[in-house]
Protein backbone atom coordinates (compact mmCIF):
# COMPACT_ATOMS: atom_id res chain seq x y z
CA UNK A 1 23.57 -4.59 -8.50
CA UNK A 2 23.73 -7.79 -10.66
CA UNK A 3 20.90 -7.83 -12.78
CA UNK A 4 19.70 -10.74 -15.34
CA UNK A 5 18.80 -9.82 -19.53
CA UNK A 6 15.48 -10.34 -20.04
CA UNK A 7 13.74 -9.69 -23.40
CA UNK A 8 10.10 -9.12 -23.02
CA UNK A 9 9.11 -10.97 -26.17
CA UNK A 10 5.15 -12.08 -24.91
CA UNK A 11 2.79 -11.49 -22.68
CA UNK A 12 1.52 -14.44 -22.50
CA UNK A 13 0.62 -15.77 -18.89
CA UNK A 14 3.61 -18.66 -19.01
CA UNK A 15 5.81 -15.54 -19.52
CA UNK A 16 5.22 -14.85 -16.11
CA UNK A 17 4.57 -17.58 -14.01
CA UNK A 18 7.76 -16.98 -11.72
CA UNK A 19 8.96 -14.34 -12.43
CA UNK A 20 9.38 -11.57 -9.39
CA UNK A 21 8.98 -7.90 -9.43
CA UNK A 22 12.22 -6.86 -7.91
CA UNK A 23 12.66 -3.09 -8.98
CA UNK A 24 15.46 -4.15 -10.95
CA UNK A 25 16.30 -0.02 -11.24
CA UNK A 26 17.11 1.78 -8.32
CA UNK A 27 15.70 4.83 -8.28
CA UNK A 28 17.60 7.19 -6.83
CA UNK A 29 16.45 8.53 -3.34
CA UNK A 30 15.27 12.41 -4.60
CA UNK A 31 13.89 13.86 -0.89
CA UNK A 32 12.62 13.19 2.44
CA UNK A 33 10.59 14.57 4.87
CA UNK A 34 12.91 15.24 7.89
CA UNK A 35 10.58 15.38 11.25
CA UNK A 36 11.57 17.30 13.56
CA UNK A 37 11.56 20.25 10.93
CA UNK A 38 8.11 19.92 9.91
CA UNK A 39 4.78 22.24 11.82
CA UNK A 40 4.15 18.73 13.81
CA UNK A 41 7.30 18.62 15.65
CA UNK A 42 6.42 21.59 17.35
CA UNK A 43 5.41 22.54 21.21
CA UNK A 44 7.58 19.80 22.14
CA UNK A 45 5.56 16.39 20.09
CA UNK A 46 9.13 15.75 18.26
CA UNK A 47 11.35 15.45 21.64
CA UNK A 48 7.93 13.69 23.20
CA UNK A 49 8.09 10.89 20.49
CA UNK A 50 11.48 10.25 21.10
CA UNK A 51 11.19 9.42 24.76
CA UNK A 52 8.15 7.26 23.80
CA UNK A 53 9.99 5.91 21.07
CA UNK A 54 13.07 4.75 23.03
CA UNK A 55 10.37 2.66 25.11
CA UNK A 56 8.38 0.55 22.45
CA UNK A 57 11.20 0.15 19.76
CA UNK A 58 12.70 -2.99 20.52
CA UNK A 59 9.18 -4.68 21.59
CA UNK A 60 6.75 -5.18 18.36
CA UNK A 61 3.76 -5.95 20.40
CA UNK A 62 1.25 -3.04 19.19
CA UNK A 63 -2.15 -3.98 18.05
CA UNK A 64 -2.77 -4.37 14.32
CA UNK A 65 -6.57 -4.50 13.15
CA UNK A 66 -7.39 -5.34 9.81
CA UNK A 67 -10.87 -5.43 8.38
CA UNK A 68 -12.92 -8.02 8.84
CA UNK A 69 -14.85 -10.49 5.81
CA UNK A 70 -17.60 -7.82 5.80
CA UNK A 71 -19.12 -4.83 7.95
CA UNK A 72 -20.23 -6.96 10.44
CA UNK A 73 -15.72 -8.31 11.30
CA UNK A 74 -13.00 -6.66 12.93
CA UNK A 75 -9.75 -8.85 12.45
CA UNK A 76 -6.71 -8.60 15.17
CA UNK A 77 -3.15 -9.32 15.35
CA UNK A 78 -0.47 -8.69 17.74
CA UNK A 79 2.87 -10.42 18.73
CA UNK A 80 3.05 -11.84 22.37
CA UNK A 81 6.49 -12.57 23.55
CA UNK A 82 6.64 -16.62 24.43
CA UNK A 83 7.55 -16.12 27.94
CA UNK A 84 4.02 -14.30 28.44
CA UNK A 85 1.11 -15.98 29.92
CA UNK A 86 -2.00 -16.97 27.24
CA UNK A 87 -3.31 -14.19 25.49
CA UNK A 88 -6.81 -13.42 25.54
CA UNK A 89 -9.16 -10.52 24.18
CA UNK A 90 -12.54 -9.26 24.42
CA UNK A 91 -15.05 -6.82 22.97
CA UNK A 92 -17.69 -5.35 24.58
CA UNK A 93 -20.33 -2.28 23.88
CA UNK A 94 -19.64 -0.79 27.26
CA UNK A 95 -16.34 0.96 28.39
CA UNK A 96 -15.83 -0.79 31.25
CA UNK A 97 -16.40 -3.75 29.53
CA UNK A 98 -18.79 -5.23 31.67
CA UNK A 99 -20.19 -6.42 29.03
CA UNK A 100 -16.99 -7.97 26.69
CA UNK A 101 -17.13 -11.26 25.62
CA UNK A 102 -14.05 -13.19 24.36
CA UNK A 103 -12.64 -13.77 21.44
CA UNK A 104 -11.22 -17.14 20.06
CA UNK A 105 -7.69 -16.44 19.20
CA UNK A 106 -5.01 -18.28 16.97
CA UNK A 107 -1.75 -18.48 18.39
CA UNK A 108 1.16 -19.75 16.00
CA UNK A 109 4.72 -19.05 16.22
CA UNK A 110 6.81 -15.99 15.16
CA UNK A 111 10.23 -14.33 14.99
CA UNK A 112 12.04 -16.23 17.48
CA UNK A 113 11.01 -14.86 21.39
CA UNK A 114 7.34 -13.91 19.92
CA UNK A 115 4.20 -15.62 18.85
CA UNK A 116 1.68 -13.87 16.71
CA UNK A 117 -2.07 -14.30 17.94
CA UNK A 118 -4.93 -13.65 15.94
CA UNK A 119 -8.64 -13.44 16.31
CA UNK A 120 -11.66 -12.35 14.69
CA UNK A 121 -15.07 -10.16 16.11
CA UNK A 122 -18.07 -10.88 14.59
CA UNK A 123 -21.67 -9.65 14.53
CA UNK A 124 -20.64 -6.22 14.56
CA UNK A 125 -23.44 -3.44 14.39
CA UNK A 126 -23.36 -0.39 11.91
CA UNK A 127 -22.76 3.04 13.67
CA UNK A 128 -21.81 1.48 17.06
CA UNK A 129 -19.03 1.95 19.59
CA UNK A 130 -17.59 -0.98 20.48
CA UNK A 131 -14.48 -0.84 23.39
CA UNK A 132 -12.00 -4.01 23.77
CA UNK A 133 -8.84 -5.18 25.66
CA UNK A 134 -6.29 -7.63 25.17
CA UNK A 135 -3.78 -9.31 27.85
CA UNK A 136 -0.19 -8.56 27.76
CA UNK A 137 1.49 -10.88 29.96
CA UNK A 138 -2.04 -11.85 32.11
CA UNK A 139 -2.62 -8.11 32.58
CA UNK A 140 -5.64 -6.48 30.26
CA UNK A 141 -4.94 -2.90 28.42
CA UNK A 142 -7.29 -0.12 29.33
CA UNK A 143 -10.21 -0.22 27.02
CA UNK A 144 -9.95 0.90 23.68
CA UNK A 145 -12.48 2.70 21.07
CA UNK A 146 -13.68 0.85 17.77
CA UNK A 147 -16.27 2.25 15.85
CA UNK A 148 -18.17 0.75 12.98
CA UNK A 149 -19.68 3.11 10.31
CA UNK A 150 -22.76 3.96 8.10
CA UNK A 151 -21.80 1.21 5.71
CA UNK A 152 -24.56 2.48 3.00
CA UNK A 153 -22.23 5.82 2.21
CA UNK A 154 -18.61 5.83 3.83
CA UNK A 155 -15.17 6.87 3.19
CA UNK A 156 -11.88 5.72 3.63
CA UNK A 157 -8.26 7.33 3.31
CA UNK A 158 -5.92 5.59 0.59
CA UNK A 159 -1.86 5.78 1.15
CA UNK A 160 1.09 4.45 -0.38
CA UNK A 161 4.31 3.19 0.95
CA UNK A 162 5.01 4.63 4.64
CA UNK A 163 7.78 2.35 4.31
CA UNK A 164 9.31 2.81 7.98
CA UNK A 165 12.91 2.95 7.75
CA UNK A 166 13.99 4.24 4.32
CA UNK A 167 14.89 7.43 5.51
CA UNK A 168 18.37 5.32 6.76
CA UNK A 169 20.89 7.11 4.52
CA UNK A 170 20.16 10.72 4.79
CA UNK A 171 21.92 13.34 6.96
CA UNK A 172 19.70 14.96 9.11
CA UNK A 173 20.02 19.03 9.89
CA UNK A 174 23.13 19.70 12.19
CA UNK A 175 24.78 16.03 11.78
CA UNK A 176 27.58 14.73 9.46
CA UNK A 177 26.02 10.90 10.12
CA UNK A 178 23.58 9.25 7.84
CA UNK A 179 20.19 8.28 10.44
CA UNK A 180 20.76 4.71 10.57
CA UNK A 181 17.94 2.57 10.77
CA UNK A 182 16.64 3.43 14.32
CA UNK A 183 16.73 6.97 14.52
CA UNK A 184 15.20 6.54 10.33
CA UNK A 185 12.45 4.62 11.47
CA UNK A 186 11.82 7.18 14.45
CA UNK A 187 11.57 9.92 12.03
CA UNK A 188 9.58 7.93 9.45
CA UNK A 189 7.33 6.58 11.99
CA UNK A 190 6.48 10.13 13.47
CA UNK A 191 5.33 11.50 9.73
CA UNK A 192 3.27 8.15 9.10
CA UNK A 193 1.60 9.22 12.41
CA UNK A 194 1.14 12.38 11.52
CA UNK A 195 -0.23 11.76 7.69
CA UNK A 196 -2.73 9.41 10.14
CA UNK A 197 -3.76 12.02 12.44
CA UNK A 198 -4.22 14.60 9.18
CA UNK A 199 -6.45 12.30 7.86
CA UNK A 200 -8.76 11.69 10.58
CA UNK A 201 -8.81 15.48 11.33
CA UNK A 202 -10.23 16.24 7.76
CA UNK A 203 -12.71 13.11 7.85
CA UNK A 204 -13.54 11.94 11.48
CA UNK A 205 -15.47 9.08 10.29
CA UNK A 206 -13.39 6.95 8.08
CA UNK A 207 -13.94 3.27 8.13
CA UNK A 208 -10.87 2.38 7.16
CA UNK A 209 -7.49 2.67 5.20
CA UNK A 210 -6.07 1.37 2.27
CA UNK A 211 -2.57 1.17 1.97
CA UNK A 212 -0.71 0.52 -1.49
CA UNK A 213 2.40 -1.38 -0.10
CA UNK A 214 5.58 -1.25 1.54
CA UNK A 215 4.06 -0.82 4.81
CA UNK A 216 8.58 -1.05 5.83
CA UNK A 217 11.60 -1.11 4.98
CA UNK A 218 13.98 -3.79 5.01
CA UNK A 219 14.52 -6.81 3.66
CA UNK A 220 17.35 -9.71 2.49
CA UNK A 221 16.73 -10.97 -1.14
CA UNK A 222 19.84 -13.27 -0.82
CA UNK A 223 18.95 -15.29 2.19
CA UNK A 224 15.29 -14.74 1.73
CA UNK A 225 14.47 -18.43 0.82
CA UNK A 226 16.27 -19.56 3.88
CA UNK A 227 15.29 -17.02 6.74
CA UNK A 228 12.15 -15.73 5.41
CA UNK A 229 10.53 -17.44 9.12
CA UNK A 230 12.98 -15.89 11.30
CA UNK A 231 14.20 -12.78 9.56
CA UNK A 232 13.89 -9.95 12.55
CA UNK A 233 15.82 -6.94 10.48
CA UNK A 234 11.95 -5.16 10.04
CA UNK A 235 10.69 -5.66 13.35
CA UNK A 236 12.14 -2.43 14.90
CA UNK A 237 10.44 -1.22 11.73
CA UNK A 238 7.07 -2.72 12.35
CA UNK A 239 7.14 -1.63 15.80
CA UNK A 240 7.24 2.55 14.57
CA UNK A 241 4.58 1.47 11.57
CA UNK A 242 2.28 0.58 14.26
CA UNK A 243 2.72 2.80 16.73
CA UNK A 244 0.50 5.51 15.46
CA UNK A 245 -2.06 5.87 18.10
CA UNK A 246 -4.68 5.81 15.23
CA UNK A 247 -4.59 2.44 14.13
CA UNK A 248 -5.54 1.23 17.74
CA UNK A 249 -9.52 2.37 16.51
CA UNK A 250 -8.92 2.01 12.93
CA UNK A 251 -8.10 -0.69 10.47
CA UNK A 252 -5.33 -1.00 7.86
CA UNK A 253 -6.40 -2.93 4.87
CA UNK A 254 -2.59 -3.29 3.65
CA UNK A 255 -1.25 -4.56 0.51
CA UNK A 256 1.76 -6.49 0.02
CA UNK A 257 4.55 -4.27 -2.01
CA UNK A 258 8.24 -5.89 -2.68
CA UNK A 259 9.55 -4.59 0.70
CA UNK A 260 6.90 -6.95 2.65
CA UNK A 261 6.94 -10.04 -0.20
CA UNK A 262 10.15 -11.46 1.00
CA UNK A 263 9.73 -12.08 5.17
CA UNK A 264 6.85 -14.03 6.90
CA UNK A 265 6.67 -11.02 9.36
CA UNK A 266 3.89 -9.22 7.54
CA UNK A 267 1.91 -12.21 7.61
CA UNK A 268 2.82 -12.38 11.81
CA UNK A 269 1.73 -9.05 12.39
CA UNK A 270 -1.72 -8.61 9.55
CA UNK A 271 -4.86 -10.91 9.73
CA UNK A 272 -6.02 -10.71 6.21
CA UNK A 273 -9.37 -11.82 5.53
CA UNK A 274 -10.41 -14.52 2.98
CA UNK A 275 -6.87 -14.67 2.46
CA UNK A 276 -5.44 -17.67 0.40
CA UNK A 277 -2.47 -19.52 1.01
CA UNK A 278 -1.94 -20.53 -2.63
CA UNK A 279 -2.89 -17.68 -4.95
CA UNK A 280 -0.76 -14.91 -5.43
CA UNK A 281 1.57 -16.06 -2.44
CA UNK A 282 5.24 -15.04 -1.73
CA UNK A 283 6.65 -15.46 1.72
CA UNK A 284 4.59 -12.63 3.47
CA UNK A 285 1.55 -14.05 1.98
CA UNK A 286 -1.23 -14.24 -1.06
CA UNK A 287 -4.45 -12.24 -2.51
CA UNK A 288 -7.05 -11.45 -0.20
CA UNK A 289 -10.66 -9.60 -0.78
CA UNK A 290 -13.19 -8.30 1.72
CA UNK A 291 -16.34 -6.00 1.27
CA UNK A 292 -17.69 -2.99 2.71
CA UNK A 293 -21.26 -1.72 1.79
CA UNK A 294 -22.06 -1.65 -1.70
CA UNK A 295 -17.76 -1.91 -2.66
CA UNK A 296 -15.97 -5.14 -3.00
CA UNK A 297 -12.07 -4.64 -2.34
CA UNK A 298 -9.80 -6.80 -3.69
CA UNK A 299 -5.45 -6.79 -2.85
CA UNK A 300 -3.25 -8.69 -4.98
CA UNK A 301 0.39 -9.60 -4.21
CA UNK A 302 1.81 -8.30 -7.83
CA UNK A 303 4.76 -9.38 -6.20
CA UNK A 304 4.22 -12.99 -7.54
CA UNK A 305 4.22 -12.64 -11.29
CA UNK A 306 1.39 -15.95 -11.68
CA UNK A 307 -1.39 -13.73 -13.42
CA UNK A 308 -3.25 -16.88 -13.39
CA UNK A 309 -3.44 -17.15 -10.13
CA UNK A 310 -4.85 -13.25 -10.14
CA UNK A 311 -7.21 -13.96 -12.45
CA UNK A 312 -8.30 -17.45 -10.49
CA UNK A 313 -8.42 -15.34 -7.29
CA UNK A 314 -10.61 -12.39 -8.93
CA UNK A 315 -12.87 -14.66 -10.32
CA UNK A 316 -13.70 -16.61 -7.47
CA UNK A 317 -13.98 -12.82 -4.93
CA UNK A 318 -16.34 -11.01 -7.81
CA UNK A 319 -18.32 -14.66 -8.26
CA UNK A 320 -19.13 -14.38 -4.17
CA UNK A 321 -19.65 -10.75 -4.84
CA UNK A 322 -21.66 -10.28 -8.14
CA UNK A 323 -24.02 -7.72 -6.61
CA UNK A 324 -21.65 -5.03 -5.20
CA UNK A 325 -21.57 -1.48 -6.90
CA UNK A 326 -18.11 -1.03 -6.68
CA UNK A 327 -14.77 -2.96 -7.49
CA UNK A 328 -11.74 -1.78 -6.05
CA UNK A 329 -7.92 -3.50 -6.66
CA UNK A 330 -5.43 -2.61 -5.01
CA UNK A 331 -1.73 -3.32 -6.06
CA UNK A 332 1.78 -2.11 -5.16
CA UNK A 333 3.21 -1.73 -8.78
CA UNK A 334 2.23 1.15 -10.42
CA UNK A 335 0.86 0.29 -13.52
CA UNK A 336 -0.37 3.65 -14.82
CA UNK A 337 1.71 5.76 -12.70
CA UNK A 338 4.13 8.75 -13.66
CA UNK A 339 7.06 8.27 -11.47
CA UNK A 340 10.88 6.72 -12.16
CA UNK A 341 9.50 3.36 -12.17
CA UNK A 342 6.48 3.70 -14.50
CA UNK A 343 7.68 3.07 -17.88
CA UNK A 344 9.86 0.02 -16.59
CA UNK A 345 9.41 -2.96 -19.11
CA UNK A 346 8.84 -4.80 -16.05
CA UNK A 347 5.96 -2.89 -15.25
CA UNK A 348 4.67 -2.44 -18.11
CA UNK A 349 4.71 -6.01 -18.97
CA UNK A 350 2.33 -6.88 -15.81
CA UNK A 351 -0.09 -3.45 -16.85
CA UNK A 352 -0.66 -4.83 -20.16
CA UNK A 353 -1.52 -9.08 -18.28
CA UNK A 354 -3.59 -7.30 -16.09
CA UNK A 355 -5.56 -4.68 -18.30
CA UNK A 356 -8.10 -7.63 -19.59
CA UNK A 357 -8.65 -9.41 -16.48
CA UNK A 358 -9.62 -5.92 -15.12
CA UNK A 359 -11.80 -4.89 -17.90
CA UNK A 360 -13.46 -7.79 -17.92
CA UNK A 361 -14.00 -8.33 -14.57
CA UNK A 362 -15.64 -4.88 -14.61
CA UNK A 363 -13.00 -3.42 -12.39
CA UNK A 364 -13.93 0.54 -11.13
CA UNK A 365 -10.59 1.70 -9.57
CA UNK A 366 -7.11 0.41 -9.14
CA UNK A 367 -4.89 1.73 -6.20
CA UNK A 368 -1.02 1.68 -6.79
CA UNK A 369 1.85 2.71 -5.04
CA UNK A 370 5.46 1.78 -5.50
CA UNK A 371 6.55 5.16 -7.21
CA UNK A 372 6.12 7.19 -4.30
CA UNK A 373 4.71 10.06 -6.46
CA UNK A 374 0.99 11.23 -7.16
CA UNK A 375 -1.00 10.47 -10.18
CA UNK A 376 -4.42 10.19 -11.66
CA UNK A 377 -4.88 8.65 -14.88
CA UNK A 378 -7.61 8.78 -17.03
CA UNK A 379 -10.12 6.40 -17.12
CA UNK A 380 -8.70 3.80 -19.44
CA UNK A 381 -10.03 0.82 -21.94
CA UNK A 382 -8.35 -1.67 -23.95
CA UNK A 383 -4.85 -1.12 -23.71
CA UNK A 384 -2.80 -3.76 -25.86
CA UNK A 385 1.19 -3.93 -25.87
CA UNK A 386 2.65 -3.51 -28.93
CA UNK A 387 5.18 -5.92 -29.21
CA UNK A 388 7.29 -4.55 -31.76
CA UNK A 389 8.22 -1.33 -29.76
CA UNK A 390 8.99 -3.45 -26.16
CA UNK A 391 12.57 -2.86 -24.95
CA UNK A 392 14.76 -5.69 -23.04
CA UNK A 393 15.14 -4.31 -19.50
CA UNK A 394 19.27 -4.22 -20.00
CA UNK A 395 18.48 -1.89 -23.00
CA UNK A 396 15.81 -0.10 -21.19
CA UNK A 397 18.23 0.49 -18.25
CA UNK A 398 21.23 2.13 -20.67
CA UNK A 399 19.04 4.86 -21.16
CA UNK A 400 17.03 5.14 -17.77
CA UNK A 401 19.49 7.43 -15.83
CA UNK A 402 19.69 10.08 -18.62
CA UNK A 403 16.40 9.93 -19.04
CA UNK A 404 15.58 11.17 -15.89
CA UNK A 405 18.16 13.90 -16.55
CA UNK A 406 16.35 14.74 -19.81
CA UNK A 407 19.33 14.37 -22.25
CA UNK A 408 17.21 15.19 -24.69
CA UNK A 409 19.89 14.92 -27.62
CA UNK A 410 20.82 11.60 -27.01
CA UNK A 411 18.87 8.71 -28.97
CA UNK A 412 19.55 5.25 -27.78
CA UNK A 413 19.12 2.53 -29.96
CA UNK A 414 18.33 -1.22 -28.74
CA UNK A 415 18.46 -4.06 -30.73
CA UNK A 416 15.75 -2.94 -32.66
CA UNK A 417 14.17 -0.38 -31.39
CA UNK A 418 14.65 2.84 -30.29
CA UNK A 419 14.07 4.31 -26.48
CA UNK A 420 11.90 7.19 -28.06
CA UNK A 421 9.80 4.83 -29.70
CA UNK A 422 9.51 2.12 -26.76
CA UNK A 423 7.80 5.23 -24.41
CA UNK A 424 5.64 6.63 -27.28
CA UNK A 425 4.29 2.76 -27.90
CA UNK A 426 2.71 2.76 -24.04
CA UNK A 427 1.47 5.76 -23.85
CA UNK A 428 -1.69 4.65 -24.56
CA UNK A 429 -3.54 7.51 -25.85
CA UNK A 430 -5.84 5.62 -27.85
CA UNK A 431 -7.17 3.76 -24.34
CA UNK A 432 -8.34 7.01 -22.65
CA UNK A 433 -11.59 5.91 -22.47
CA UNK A 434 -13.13 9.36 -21.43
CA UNK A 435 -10.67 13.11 -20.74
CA UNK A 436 -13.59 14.94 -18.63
CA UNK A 437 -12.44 16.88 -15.86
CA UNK A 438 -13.82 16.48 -12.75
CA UNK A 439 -16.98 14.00 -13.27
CA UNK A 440 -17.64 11.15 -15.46
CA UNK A 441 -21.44 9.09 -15.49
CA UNK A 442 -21.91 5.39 -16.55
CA UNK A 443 -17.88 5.08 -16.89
CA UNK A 444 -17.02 3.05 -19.49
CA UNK A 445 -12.77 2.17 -18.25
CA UNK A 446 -10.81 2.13 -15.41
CA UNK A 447 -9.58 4.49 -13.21
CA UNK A 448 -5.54 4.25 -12.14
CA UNK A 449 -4.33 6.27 -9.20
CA UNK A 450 -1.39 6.01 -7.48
CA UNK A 451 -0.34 6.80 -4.20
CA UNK A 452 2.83 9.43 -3.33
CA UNK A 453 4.52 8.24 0.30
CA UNK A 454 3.08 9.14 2.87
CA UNK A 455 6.15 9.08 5.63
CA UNK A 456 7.87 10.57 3.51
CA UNK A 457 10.98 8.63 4.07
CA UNK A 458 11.84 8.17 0.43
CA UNK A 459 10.48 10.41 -2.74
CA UNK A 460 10.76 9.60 -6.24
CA UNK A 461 10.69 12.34 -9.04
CA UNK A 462 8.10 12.37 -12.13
CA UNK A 463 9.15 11.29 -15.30
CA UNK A 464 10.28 14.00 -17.23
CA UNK A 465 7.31 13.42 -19.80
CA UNK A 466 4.05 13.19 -18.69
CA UNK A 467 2.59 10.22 -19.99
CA UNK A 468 -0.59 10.55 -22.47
CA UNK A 469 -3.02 8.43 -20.48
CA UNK A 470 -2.19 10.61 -17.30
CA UNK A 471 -4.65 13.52 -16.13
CA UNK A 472 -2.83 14.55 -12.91
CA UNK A 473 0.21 14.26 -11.29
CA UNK A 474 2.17 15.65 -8.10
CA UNK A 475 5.73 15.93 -6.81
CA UNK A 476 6.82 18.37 -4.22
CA UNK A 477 8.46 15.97 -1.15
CA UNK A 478 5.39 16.67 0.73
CA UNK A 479 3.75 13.61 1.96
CA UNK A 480 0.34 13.14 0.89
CA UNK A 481 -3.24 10.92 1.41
CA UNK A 482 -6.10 10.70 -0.15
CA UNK A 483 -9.70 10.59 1.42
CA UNK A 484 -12.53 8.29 -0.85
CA UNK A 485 -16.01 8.56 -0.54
CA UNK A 486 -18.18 6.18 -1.71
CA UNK A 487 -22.21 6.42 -1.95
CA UNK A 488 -25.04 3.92 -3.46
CA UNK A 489 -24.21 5.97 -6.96
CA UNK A 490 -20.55 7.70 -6.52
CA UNK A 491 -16.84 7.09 -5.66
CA UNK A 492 -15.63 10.40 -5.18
CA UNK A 493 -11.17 11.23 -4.32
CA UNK A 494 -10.00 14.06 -3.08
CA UNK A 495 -6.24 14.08 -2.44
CA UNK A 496 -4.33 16.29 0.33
CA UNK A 497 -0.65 17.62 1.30
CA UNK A 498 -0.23 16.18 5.06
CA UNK A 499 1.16 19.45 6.30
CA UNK A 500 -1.20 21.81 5.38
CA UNK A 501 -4.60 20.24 4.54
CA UNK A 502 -4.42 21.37 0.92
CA UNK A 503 -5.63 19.63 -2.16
CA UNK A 504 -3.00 18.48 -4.48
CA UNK A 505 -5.32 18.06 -7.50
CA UNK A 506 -9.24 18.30 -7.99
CA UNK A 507 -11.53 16.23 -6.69
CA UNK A 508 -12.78 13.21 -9.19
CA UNK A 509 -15.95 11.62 -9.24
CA UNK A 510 -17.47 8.43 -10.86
CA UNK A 511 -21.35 8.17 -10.87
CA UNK A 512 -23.55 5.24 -12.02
């Protein structure tokens, strides 16, 4: 892969105004989860999938919900193929919808044969069951479930890149073929499903989840500026993300990671709320907030390297916001992670633009993904780069592959500067704000986790040194989701394998 010197001399905000996170390194592809092998495949669900699957690959029409502005807002999307009559929807309190009222819906064009409707339900009540029903072609689905939660102490599950479809290249059990994309995203699609389904089973009453990024797979960096309308590559792909039966009833507050930033589809198929059109936008779309309770969530697109535009964004959500409890950002890089991306100059460089809009924004938690591995960091204050230890990425990248083999006798020298010396200098240690265990009151930094996959079509390893500012970390090609509770004084993670229900690290609390 071609890839362009640059020096990371400042950090100044000009350094980055267009500059794209493109994973310059390719990590290489260490494990997958392989589905029919797994405990869920069992009593016949694998070969049941793949009849089901064979009928809704080719047609991305399933139902995306998104949460709404507030509590009170349940967002929609779905594709409608043009040849269809007018879609409508309704909502109702009653399941045979006697009762449903419609919905105003937004119809605008997408891939070519499809148009991508939207619509919005308002005046929701807390701890209510709601049932609704859409047309497909003039004829209305059977009723489905949506229920809103206790909004003054709720939890929600946090994953990180299902990315449907990245399974492509591996061999499966009994074959000499690679998957291919179909039979990858059939695979991928059943473990996303399954990570869903675990999820719900160990908290029945989430409100929501929060996904890190790379919601799929493919993508075409060298015609992106020309068919970034029209690209249909990830649709097959978009189809198995939402299949899950879950996400009929529950909403997917998803973030936009550097497999999404360079199509329009994500913005077809996701109805972001307070979404905006000109900050933090790349082709699949820009920064959007929304609250829940006493917690104000906010997603960047990280993908767009304008950290004014971040910090514009943040300002104006926490302004409209200035009472709530809680702030949450989400992005896909992982900025204080521990996997083969982590100590990238590229990502460093955006952890160290981002550290004082965070602090002094008074951010609680930040939710990464991108490294497919599991971390915790500790909570963290006033991280500064130092300059004179910063690799170029080209010198950087000489030593990346052995470093993951952990030649430890070789010393590479940049220009200046050593390897050794460039990891030491963002370690960090002196930014660990506080190293207690399981519980920390009246936090005074920043919590960093990041997300492992949870398809498992792709795992990353660990770098082999674990990084000074992180308290936890997991790798075993497992994937894995994490369940957050939040109350009027705590924000408590737990974090669990998908197969087996088992925690992968303590649970973590923050109290104030």
């Amino acid at each position: 892969m071609h890839k362009i010197r640059r020096t990371v001399g400042t950090l100044l905000i000009a350094t980055l105004l267009v500059a794209p996170i493109t994973a310059l390194y390719a990590a290489d592809n260490d494990g997958w989860t392989e589905a029919p092998q797994t405990q869920e495949a069992q009593n016949d669900k694998w070969e049941n999938w793949c009849k089901e699957w064979e009928t809704i690959k080719d047609s991305p029409t399933q139902m995306s919900l998104t949460p709404g502005k507030d509590a009170s807002q349940l967002n929609f999307a779905w594709y409608s193929k043009t040849t269809d009559k007018k879609a409508k929807i309704k909502i109702g309190t009653k399941k045979d919808l006697s009762d449903a009222v419609l919905i105003k819906i937004e119809t605008k064009n997408a891939v070519e044969g499809y148009l991508s409707n939207k619509a919005t339900a308002k005046g929701l009540k807390n701890n209510k069951t709601y049932y609704y029903s859409y047309t497909i072609n003039g004829k209305w689905t059977a009723a489905t479930v949506y229920k809103t939660r206790d909004i003054k102490s709720f939890s929600f599950a946090f994953v990180g890149d299902p990315q449907i479809g990245s399974s492509a290249s591996n061999i499966p059990t009994g074959s000499t073929e690679s998957l291919g994309q179909s039979n990858a995203v059939r695979n991928d699609s059943f473990n996303w499903n399954s990570t869903l389904n675990a999820a719900i089973e160990k908290n029945s009453k989430l409100s929501f989840v929060v996904s890190a990024g790379d919601q799929i797979q493919s993508r075409d960096k060298k015609t992106a500026d020309k068919t970034y309308k029209t690209y249909t590559d990830n649709e097959i792909e978009y189809s198995g993300y939402l299949s899950a039966d879950a996400l009929m009833s529950l909403p997917v507050a998803t973030t936009i990671g550097n497999h999404d930033a360079l199509s329009a589809n994500y913005t077809y198929h996701f109805n972001n709320p307070n979404a905006s059109t000109t900050l933090g936008d790349t082709y699949a779309g820009g920064d959007y907030y929304f609250s829940y309770g006493n917690t104000l969530f906010i997603m960047l697109n990280t993908n767009n390297r304008n950290i004014a535009e971040h910090k514009q964004f943040m300002d104006k959500a926490i302004g409209s916001h200035s009472d709530a409890k809680w702030k949450v950002v989400t992005l896909h890089q992982d900025i204080y992670g521990s996997g083969e991306h982590s100590n990238e100059p590229e990502i460093v460089e955006l952890r160290y633009a981002l550290i004082p809009i965070f602090e002094k924004n008074g951010i609680d938690v930040v939710l990464t993904g991108h490294d497919h591995t599991y971390s915790r960091s500790y909570l963290m204050n006033g991280g500064v780069v130092d300059m004179t230890s910063m690799l170029s990425e080209d010198d950087y990248e000489k030593y990346f592959e052995e470093d993951l083999e952990a030649v430890s006798h070789v010393t590479y020298v940049g220009e200046n500067v050593s390897y050794q010396e460039y990891l030491e200098s963002i370690q960090d240690a002196y930014a660990i704000a506080s190293k207690k265990v399981s519980k920390v009151v009246k936090p005074k930094g920043i919590l960093y986790i990041t997300a492992n996959s949870a398809s498992g079509s792709k795992y990353y390893d660990l770098v082999e040194t674990k990084q000074a500012y992180i308290a936890a970390r997991w790798q075993k090609d497992v994937p894995t989701y994490s369940i957050i509770d939040v109350t009027s004084s705590t924000l408590t993670i737990n974090t669990y394998r998908t197969d087996n229900g088992k925690k992968i690290d303590q649970a973590f609390t923050l109290k104030k």
